[in-house]
C-alpha atoms as a PDB file:
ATOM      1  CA  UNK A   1      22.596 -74.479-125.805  1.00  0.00           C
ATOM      2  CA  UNK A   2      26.420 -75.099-124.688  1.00  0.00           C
ATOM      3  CA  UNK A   3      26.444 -76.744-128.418  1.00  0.00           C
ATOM      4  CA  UNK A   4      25.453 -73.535-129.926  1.00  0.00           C
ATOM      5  CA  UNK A   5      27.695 -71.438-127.703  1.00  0.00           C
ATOM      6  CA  UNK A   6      30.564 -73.654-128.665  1.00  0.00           C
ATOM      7  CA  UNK A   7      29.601 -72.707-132.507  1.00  0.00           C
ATOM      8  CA  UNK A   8      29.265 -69.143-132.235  1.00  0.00           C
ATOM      9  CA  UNK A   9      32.661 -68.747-130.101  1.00  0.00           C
ATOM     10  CA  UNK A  10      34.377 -70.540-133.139  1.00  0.00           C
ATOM     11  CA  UNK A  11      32.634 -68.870-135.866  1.00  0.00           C
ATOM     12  CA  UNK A  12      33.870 -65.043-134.010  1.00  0.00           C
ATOM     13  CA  UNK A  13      37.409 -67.020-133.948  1.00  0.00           C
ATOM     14  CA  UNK A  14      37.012 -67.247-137.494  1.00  0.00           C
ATOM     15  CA  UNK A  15      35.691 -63.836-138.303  1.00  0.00           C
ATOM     16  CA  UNK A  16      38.763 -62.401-136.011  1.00  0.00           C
ATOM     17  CA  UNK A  17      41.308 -64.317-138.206  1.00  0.00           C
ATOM     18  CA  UNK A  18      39.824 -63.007-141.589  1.00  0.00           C
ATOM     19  CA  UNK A  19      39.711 -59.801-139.954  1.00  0.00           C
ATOM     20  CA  UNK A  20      43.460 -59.903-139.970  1.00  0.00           C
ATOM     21  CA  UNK A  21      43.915 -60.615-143.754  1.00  0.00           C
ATOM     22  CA  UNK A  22      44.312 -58.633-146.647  1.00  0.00           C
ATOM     23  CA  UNK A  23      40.747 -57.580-147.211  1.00  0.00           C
ATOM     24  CA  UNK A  24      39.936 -58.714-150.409  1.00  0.00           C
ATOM     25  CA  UNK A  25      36.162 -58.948-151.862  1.00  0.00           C
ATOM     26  CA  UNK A  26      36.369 -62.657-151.130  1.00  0.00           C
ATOM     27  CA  UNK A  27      37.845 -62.103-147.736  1.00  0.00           C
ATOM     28  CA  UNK A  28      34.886 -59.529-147.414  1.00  0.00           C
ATOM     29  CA  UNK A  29      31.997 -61.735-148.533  1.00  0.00           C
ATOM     30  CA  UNK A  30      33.401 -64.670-146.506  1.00  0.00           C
ATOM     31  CA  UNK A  31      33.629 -62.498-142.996  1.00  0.00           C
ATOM     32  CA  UNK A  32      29.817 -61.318-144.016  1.00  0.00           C
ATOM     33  CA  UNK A  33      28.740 -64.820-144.636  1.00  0.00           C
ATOM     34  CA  UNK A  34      30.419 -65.353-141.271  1.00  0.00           C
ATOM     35  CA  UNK A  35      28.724 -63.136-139.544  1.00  0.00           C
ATOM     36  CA  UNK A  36      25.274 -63.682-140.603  1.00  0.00           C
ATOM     37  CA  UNK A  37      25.884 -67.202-138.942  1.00  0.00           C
ATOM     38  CA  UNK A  38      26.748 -65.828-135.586  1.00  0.00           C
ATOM     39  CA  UNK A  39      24.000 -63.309-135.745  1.00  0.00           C
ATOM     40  CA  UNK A  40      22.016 -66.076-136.685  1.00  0.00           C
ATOM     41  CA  UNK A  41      23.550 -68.341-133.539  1.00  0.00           C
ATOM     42  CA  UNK A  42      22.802 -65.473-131.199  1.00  0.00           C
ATOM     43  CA  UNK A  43      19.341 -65.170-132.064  1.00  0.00           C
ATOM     44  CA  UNK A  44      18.776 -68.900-131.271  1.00  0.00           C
ATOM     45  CA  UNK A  45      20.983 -68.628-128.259  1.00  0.00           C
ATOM     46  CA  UNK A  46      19.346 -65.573-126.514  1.00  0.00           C
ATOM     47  CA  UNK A  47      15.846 -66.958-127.183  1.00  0.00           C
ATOM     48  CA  UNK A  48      16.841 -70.308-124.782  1.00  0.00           C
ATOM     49  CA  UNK A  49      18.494 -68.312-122.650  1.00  0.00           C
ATOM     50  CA  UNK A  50      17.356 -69.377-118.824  1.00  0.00           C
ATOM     51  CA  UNK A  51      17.461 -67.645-115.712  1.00  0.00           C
ATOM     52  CA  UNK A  52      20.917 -68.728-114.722  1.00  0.00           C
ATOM     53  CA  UNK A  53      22.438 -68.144-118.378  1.00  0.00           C
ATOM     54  CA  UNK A  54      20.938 -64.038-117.125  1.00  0.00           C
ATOM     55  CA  UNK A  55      23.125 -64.129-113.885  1.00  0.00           C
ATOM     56  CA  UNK A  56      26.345 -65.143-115.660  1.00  0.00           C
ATOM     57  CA  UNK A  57      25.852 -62.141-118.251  1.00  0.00           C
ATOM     58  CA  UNK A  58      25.198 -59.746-115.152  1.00  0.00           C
ATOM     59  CA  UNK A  59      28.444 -60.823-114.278  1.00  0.00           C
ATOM     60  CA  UNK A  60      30.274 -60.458-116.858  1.00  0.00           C
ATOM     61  CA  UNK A  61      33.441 -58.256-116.432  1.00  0.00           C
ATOM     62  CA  UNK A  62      33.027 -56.877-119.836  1.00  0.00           C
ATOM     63  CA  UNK A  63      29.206 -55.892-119.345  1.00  0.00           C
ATOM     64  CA  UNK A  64      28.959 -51.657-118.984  1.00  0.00           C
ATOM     65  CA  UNK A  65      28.807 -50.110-115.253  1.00  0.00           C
ATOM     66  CA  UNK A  66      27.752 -47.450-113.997  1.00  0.00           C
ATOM     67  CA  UNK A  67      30.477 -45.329-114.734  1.00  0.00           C
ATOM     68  CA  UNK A  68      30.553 -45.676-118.529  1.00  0.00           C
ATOM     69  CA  UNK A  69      26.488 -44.834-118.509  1.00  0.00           C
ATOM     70  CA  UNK A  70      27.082 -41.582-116.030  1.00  0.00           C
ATOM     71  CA  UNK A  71      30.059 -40.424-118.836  1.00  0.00           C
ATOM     72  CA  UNK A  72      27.578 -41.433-122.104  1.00  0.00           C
ATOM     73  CA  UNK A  73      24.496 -40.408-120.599  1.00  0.00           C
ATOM     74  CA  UNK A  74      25.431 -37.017-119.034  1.00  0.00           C
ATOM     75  CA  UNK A  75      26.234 -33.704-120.842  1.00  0.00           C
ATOM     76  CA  UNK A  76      28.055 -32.804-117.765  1.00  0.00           C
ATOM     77  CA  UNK A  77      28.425 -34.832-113.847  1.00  0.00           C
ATOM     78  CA  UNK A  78      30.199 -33.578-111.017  1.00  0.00           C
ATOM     79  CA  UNK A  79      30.621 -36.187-108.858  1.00  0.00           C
ATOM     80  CA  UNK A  80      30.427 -35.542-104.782  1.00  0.00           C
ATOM     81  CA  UNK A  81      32.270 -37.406-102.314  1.00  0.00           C
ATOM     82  CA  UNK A  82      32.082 -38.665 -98.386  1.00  0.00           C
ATOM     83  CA  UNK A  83      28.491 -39.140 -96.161  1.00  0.00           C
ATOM     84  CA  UNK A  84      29.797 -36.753 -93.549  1.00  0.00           C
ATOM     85  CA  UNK A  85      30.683 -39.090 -90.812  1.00  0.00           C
ATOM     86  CA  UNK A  86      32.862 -41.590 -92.082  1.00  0.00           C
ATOM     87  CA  UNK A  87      34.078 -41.833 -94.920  1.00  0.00           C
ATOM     88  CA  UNK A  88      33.719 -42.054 -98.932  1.00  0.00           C
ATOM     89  CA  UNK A  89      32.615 -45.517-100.329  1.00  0.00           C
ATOM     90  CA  UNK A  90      33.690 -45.557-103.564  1.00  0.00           C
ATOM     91  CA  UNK A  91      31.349 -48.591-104.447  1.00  0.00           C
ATOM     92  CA  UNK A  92      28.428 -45.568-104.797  1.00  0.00           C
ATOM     93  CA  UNK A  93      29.340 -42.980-107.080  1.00  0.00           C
ATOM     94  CA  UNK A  94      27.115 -39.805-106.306  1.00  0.00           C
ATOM     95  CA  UNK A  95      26.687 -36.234-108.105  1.00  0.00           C
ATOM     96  CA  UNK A  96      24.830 -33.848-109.913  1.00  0.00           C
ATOM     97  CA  UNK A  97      24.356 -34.200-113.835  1.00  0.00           C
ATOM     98  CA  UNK A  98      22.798 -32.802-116.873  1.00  0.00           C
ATOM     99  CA  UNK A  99      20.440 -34.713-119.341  1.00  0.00           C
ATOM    100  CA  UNK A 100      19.765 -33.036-122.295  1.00  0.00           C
ATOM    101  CA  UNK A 101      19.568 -29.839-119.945  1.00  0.00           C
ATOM    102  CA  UNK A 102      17.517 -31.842-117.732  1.00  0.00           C
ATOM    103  CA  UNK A 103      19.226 -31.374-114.264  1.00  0.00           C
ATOM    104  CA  UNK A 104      19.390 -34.520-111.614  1.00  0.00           C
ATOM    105  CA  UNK A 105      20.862 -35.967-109.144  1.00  0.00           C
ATOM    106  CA  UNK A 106      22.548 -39.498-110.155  1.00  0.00           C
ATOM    107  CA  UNK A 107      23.289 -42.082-107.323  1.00  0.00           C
ATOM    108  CA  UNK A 108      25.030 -45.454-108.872  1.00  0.00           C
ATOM    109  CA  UNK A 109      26.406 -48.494-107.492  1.00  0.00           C
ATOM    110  CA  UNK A 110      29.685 -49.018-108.826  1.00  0.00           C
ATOM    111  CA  UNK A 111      31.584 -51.775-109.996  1.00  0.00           C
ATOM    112  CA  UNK A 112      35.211 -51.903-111.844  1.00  0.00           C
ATOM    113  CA  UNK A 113      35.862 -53.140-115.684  1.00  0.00           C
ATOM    114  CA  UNK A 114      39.044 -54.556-114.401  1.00  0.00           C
ATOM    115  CA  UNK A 115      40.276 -56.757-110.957  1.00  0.00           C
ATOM    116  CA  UNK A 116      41.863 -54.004-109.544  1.00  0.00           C
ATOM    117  CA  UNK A 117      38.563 -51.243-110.006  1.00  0.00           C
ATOM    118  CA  UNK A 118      36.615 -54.259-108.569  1.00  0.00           C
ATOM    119  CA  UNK A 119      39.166 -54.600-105.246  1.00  0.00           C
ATOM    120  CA  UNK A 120      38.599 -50.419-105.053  1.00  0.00           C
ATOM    121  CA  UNK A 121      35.254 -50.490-105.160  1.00  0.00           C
ATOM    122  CA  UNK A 122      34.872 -53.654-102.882  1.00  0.00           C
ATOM    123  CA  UNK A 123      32.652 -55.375-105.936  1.00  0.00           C
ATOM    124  CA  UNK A 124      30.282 -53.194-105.447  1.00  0.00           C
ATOM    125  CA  UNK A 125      28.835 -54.026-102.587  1.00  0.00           C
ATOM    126  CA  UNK A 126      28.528 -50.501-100.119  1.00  0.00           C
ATOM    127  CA  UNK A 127      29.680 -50.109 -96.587  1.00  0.00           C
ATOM    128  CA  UNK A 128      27.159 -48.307 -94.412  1.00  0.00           C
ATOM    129  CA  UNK A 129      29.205 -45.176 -95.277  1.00  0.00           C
ATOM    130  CA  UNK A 130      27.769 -45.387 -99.298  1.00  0.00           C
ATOM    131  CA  UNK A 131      23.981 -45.577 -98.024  1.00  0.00           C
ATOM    132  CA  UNK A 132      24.806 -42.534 -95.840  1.00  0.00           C
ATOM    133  CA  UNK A 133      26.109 -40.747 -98.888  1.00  0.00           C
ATOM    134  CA  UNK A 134      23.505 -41.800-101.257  1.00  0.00           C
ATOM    135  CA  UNK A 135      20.944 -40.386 -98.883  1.00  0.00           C
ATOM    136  CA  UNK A 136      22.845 -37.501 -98.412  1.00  0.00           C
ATOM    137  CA  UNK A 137      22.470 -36.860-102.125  1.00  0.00           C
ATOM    138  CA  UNK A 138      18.548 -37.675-102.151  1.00  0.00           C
ATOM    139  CA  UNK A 139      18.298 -35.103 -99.407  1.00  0.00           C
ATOM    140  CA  UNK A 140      20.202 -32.728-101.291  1.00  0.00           C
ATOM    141  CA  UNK A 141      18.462 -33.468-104.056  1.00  0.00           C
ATOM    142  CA  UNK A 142      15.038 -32.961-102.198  1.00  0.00           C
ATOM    143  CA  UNK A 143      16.030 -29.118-101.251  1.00  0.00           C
ATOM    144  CA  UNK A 144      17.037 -28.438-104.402  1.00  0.00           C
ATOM    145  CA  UNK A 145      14.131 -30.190-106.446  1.00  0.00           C
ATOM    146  CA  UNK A 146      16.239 -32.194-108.507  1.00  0.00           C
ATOM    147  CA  UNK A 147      14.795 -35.833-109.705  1.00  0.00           C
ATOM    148  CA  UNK A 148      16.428 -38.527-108.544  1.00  0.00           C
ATOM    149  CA  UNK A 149      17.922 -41.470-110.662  1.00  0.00           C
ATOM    150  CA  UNK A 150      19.830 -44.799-109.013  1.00  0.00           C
ATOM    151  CA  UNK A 151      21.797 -47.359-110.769  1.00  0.00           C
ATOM    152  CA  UNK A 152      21.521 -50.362-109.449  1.00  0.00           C
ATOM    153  CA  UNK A 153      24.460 -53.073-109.544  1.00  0.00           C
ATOM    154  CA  UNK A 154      25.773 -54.662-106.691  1.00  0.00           C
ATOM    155  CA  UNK A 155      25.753 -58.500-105.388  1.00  0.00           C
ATOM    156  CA  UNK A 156      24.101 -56.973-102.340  1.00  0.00           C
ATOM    157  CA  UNK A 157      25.410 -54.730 -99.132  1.00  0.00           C
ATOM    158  CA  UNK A 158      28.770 -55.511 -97.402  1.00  0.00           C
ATOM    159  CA  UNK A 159      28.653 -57.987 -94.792  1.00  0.00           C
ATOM    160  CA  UNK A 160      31.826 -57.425 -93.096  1.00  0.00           C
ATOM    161  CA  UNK A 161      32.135 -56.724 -89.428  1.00  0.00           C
ATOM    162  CA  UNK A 162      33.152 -53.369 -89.626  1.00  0.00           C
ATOM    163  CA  UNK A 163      30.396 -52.672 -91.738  1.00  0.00           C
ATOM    164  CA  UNK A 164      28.040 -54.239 -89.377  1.00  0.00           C
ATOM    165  CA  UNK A 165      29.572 -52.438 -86.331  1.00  0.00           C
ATOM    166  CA  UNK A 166      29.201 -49.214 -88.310  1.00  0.00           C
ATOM    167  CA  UNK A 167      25.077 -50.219 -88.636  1.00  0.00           C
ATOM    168  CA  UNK A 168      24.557 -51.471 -92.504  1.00  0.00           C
ATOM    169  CA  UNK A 169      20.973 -52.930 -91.196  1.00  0.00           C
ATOM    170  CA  UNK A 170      19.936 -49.226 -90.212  1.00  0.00           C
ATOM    171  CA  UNK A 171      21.663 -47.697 -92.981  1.00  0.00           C
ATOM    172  CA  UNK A 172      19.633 -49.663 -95.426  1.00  0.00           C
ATOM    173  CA  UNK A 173      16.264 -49.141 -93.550  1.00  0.00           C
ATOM    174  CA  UNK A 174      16.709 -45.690 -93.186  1.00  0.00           C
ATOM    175  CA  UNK A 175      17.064 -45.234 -96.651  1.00  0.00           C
ATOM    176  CA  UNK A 176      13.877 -47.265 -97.537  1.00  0.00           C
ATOM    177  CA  UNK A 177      11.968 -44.856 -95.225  1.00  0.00           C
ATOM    178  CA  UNK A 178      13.092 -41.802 -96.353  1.00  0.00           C
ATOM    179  CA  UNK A 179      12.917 -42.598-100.281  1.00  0.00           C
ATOM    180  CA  UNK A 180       9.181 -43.547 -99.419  1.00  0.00           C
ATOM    181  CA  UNK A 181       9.144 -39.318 -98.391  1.00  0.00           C
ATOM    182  CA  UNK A 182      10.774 -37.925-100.790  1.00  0.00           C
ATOM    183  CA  UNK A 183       9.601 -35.251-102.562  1.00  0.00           C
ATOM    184  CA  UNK A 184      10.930 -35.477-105.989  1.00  0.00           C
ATOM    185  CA  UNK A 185      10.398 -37.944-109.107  1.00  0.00           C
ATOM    186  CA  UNK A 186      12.496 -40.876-108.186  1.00  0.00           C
ATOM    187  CA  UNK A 187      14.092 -43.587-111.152  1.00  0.00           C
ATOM    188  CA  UNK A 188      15.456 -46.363-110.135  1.00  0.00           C
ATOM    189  CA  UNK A 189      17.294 -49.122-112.946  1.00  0.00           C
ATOM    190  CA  UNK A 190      18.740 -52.491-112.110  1.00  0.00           C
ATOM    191  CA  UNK A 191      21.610 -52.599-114.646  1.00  0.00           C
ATOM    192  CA  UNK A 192      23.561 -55.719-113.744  1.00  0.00           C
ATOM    193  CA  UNK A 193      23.043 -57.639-110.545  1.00  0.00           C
ATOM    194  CA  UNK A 194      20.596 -56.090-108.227  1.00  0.00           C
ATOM    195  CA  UNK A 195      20.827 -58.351-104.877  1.00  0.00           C
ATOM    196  CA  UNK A 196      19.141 -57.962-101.357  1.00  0.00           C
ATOM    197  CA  UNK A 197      18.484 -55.299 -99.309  1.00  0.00           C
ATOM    198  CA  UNK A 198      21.604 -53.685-100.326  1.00  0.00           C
ATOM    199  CA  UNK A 199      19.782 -53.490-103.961  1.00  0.00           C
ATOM    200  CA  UNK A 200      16.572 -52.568-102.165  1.00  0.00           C
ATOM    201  CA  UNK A 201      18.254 -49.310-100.550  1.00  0.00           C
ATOM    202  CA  UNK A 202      17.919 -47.498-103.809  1.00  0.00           C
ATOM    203  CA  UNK A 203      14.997 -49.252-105.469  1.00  0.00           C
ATOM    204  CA  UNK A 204      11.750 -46.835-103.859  1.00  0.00           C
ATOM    205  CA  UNK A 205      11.747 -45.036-106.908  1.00  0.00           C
ATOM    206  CA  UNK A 206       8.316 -44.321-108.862  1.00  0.00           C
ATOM    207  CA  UNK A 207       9.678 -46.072-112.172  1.00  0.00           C
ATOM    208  CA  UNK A 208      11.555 -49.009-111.544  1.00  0.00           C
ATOM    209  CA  UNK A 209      13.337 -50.400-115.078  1.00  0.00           C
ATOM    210  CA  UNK A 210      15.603 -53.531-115.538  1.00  0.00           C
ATOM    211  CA  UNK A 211      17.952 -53.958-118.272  1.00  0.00           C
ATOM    212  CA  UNK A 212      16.760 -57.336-120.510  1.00  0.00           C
ATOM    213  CA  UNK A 213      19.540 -59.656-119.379  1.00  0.00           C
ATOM    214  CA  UNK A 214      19.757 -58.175-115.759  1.00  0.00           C
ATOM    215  CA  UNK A 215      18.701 -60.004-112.672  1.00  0.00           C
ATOM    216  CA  UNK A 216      16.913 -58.821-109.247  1.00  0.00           C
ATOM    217  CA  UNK A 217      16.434 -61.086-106.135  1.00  0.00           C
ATOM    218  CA  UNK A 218      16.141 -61.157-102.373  1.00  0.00           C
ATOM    219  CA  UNK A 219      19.544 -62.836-102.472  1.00  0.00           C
ATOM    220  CA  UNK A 220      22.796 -64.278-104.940  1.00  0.00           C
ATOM    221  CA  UNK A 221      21.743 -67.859-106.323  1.00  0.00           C
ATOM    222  CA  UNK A 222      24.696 -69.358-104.380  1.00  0.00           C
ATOM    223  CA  UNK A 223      23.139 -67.702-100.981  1.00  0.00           C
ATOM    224  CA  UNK A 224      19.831 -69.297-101.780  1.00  0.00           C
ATOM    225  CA  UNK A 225      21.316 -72.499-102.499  1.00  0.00           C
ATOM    226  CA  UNK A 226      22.961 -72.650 -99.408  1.00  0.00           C
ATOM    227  CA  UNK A 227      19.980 -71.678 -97.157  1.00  0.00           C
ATOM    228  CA  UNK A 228      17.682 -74.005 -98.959  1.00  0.00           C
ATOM    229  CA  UNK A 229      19.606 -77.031 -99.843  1.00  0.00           C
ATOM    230  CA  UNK A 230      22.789 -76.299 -98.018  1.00  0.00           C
ATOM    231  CA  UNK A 231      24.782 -76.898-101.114  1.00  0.00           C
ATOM    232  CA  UNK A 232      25.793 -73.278-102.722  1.00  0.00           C
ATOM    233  CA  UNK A 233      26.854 -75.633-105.788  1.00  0.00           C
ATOM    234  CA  UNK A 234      23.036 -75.971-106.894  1.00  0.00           C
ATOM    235  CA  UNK A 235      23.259 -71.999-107.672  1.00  0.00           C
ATOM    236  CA  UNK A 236      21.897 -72.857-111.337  1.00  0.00           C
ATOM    237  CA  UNK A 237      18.769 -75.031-110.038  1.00  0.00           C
ATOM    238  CA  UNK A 238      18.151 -72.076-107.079  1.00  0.00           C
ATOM    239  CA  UNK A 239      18.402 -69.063-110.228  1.00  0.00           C
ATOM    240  CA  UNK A 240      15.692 -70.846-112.106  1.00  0.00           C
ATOM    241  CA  UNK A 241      13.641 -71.250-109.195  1.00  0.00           C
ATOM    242  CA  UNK A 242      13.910 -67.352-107.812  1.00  0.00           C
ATOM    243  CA  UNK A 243      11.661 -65.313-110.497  1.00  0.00           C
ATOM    244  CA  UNK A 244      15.067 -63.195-110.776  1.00  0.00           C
ATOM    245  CA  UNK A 245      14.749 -62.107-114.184  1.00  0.00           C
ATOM    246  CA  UNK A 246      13.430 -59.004-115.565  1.00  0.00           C
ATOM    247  CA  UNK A 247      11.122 -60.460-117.597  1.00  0.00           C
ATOM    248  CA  UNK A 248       9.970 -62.315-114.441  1.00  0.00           C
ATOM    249  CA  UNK A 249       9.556 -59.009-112.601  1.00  0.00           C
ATOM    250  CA  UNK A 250       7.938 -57.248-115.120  1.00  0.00           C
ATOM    251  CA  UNK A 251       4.745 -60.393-114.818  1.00  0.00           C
ATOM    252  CA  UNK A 252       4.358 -59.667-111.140  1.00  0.00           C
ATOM    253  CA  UNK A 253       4.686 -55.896-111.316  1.00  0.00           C
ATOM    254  CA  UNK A 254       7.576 -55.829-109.554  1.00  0.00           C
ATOM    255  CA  UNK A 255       8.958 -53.425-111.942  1.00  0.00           C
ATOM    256  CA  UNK A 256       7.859 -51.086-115.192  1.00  0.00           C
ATOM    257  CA  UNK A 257       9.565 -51.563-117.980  1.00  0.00           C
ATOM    258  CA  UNK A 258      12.193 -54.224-119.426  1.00  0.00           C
ATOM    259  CA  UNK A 259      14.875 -52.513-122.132  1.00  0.00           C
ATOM    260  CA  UNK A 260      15.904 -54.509-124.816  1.00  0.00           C
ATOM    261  CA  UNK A 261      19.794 -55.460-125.020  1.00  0.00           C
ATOM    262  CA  UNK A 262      21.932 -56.116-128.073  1.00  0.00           C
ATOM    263  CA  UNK A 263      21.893 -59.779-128.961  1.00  0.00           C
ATOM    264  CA  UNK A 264      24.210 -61.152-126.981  1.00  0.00           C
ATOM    265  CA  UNK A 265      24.213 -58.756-124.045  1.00  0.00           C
ATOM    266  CA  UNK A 266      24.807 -55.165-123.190  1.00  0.00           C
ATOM    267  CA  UNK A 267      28.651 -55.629-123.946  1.00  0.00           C
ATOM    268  CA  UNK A 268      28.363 -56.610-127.166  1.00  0.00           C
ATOM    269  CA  UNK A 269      27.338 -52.658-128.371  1.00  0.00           C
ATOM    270  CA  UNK A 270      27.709 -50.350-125.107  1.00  0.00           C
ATOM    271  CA  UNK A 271      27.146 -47.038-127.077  1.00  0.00           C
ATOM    272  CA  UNK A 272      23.918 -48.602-128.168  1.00  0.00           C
ATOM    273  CA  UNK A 273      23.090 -49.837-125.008  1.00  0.00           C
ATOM    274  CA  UNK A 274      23.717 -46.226-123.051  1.00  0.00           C
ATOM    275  CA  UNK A 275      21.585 -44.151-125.825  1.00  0.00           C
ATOM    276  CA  UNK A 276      18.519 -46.577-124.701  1.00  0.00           C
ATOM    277  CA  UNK A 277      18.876 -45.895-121.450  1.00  0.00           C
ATOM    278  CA  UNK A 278      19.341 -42.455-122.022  1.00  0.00           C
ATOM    279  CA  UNK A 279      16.215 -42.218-124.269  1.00  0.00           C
ATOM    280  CA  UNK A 280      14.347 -44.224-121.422  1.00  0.00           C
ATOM    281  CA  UNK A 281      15.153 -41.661-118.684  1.00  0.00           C
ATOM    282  CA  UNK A 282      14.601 -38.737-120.056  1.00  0.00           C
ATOM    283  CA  UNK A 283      10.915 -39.531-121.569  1.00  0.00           C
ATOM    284  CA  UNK A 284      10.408 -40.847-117.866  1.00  0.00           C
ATOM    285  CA  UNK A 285      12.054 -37.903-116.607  1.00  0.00           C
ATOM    286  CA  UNK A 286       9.021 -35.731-118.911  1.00  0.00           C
ATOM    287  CA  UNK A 287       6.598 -37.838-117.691  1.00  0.00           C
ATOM    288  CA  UNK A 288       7.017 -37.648-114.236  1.00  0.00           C
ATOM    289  CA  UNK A 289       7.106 -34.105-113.631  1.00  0.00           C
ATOM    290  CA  UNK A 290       3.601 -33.662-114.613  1.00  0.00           C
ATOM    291  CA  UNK A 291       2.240 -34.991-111.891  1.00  0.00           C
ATOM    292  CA  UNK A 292       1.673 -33.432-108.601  1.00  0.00           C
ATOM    293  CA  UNK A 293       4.267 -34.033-106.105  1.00  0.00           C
ATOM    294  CA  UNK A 294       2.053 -35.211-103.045  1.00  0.00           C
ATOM    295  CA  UNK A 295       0.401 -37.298-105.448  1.00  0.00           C
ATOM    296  CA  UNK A 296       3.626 -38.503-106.859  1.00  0.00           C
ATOM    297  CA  UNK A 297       4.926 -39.379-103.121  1.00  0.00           C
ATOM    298  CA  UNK A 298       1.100 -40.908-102.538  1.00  0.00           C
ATOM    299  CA  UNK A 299       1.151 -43.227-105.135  1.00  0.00           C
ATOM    300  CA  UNK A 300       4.676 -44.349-104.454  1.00  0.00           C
ATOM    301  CA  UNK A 301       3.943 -44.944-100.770  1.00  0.00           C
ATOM    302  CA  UNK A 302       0.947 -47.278-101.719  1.00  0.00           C
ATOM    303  CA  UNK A 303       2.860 -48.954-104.654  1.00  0.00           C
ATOM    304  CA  UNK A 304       4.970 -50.655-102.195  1.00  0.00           C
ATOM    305  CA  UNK A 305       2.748 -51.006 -99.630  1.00  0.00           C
ATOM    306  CA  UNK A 306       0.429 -52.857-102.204  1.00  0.00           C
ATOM    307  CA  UNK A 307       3.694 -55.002-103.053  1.00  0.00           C
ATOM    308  CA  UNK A 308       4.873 -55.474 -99.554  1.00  0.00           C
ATOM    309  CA  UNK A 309       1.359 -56.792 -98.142  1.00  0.00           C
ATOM    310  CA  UNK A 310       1.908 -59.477-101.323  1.00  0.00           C
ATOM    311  CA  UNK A 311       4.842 -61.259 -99.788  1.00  0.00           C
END
């Protein structure tokens, strides 16, 4: 694997330096010859890929948040700001949007594409204060009849003190009860890293989806690896042990529906990436709303009670 990844990060080198050449139809038929090798070198690469290999691309700085799929997927969002007691987190971006005329509510973790959007938005990982606004916005949503669709993408909930003091553990479990309730078609994705409870707090949704190369645990690999073996450097041996990955998920009926990535990862064709999500939502956005509400909210209530009494 590292072998391969060595050859395909010289062979783009390559392709990058032609790039930069007079483009003759040599120079042409030697970048395409070039790049049916790497295409060739992801294939093989994303087929051995292991759970760990998943985590490290759910990382990755370059991989699309949830602000670039709000801006592709939306005809129009207006964002709305502040949970009414505290403050505004700015690692949950909240608002109303259109879909193809479709109107919804859109609750997303957020994480930056650069250091300094990451220190803003504190990783992505929400203070009490972003729970409080995201089920503001469900609420709203709820009086309003708008679906509901969260974005999930965070390491997991803040741990601070403040955000302790200020009741994170209620925050989160009053979300999970009220989502339960809630009396419109609720989609929940896990588009990066979807990590603990803080994950959890938007994931009571009646379609749950995970991106192919995303990952969704009860903790981070390093977390594990220090509570089991005390040693957070065996985070690789703890992520293949966890079930984390989607396609992991998707066995146990943990969630719906896995979509596909460009080889490589999301990052390699964003565009391409947000019209499949877009596509995704808005045929589960059709489907949902012929269904009876109570029986909607019925079924969702016994979906994760059937999954909860299977811990």
């Amino acid at each position: 694997m590292e072998e391969m990844k060595v050859r395909l990060e010289a062979v783009y080198k390559a392709i990058n330096r032609l790039k930069k050449l007079d483009q003759t139809s040599e120079i042409k038929e030697e970048i395409s010859r070039f790049q049916d090798v790497a295409e060739k070198l992801e294939i093989q690469i994303s087929s051995q890929l292991e759970a760990w290999d998943k985590v490290q691309l759910a990382r990755m700085i370059e991989r699309p948040r949830a602000r670039f799929y709000i801006d592709k997927i939306c005809d129009e969002f207006i964002e709305l700001h502040g949970d009414r007691f505290y403050a505004d987190d700015q690692a949950i971006i909240g608002g109303v949007g259109s879909i193809e005329g479709k109107v919804v509510t859109i609750i997303a973790q957020s994480r930056g594409m650069t250091a300094k959007e990451n220190m803003q938005m504190n990783f992505g990982m929400p203070h009490p204060e972003g729970y409080h606004k995201a089920l503001r916005l469900m609420k709203q949503a709820e009086k309003f009849q708008r679906p509901v669709i969260c974005l999930i993408d965070t390491p997991g909930a803040y741990c601070g003190i403040g955000a302790e003091e200020r009741g994170q553990g209620a925050a989160i479990a009053r979300n999970l009860f009220e989502m339960s309730t809630i009396k419109v078609p609720i989609i929940s994705g896990v588009i990066g890293e979807g990590g603990s409870g803080g994950a959890l707090a938007l994931s009571i949704a009646d379609k749950i989806f995970m991106q192919e190369n995303a990952v969704y645990s009860i903790l981070s690999p390093e977390g594990f690896a220090s509570i089991l073996w005390k040693d957070s450097g065996r985070a690789k041996e703890a992520a293949n042990k966890m079930k984390l990955t989607a396609q992991d998920l998707l066995k146990y009926g943990i969630i719906d529906d896995v979509l596909l990535e460009p080889l490589g990862g999301a990052q390699k064709s964003p565009d391409a990436t947000a019209d499949s999500v877009k596509q995704y939502l808005i045929a589960q956005l059709d489907t949902l709303a012929t269904i009876n509400i109570e029986k909607l909210v019925q079924m969702r209530y016994e979906r994760f009670r059937k999954i909860g009494m299977c811990l």
